[in-house]
Protein backbone atom coordinates (compact mmCIF):
# COMPACT_ATOMS: atom_id res chain seq x y z
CA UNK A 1 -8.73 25.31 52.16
CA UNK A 2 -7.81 21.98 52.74
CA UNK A 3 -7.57 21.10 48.51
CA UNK A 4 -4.95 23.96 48.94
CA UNK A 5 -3.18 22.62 51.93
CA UNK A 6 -3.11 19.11 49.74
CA UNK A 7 -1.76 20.80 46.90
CA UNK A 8 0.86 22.89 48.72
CA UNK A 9 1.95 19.44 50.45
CA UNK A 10 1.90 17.67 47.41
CA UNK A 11 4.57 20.02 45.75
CA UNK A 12 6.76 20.31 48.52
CA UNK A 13 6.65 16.51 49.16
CA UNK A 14 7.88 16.22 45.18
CA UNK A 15 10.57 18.96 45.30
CA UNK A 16 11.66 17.14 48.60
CA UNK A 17 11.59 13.85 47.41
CA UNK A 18 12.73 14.40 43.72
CA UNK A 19 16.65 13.57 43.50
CA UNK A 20 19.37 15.16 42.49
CA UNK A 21 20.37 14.72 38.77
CA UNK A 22 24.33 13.99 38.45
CA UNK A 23 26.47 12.28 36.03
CA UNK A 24 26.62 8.29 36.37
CA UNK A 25 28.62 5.84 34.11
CA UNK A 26 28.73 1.81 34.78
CA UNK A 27 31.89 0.31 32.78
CA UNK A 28 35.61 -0.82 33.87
CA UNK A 29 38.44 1.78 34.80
CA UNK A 30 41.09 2.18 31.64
CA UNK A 31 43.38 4.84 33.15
CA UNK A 32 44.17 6.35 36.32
CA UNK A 33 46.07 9.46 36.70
CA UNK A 34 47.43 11.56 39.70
CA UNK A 35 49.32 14.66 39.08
CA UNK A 36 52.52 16.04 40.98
CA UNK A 37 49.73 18.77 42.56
CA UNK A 38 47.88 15.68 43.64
CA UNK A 39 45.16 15.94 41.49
CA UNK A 40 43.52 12.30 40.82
CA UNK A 41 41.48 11.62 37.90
CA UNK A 42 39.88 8.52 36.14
CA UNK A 43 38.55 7.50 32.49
CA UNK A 44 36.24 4.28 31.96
CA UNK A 45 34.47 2.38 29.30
CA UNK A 46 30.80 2.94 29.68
CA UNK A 47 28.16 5.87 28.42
CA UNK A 48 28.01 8.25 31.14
CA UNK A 49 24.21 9.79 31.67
CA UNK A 50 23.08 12.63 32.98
CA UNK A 51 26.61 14.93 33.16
CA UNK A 52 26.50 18.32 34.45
CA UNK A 53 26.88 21.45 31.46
CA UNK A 54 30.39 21.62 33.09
CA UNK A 55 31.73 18.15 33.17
CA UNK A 56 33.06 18.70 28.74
CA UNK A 57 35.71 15.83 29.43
CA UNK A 58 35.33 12.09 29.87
CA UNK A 59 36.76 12.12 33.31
CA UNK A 60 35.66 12.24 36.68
CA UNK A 61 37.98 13.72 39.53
CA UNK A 62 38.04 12.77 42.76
CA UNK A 63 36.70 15.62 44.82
CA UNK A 64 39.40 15.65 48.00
CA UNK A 65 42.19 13.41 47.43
CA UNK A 66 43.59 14.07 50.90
CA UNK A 67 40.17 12.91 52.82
CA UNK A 68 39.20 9.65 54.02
CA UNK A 69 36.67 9.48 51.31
CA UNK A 70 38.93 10.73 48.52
CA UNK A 71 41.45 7.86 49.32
CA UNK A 72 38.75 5.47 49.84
CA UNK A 73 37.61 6.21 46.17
CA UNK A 74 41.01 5.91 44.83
CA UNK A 75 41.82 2.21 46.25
CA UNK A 76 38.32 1.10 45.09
CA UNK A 77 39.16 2.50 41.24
CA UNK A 78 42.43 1.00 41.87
CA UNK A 79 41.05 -2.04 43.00
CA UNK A 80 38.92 -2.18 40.09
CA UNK A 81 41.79 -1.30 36.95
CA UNK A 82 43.49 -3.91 38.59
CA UNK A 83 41.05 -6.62 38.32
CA UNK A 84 39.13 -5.57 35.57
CA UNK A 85 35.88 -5.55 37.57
CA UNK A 86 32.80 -3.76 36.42
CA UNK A 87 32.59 -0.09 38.43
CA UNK A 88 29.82 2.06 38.51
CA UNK A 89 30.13 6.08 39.25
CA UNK A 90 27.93 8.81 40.54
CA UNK A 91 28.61 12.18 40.34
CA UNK A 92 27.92 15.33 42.53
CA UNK A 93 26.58 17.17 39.72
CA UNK A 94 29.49 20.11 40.15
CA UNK A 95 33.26 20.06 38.99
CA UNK A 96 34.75 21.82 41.70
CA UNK A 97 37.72 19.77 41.74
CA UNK A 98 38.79 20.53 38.17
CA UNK A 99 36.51 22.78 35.95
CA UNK A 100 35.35 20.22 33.04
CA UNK A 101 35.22 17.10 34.66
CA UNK A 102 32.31 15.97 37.17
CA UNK A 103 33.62 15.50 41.09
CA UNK A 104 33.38 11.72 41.94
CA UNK A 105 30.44 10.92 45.00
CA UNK A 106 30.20 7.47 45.03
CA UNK A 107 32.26 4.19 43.45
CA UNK A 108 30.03 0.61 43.34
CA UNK A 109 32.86 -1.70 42.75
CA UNK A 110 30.38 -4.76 41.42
């Protein structure tokens, strides 16, 4: 009973624990684009890892250009085409935001 109980934790604990695979891609911002329907979208240098089966374009889109987050992302990738810094993306694993490229969760500006 209790080898069960161990076991039972033990998978649970690893399904908890275990994260969530999403695109990532560490290079520098080459183009930034934002469309009259206010769609914002950016390409970098860089080999991006781990991309969702949906995300068939080198982009990555931010999510909600209208939250705080959204904008936050955009000055930080505007930040970094400016000044050439290195940036590093993660990805929600989803493209809600546009169907073949990967919704933007979080922007390391190094």
């Amino acid at each position: 009973m209790i080898i069960r109980l161990s076991i039972i934790y033990a998978v649970l604990f690893s399904l908890v624990a275990s994260p969530i695979k999403a695109g990532e891609v560490t290079g520098t911002v080459t183009q930034i684009l934002a469309r009259s329907d206010g769609f914002h979208y950016v390409y970098t240098t860089g080999t991006a890892t781990n991309k969702p089966a949906c995300a068939t374009s080198n982009f990555w889109a931010i999510k909600d250009e209208n939250s705080k987050t959204g904008q936050h992302q955009f000055a930080m990738l505007l930040t970094a085409y400016t000044s050439g810094k290195t940036v590093t993306i993660s990805g929600t694993n989803a493209c809600t935001r546009h169907a073949n490229g990967e919704d933007i969760d979080r922007v390391w500006l190094k």
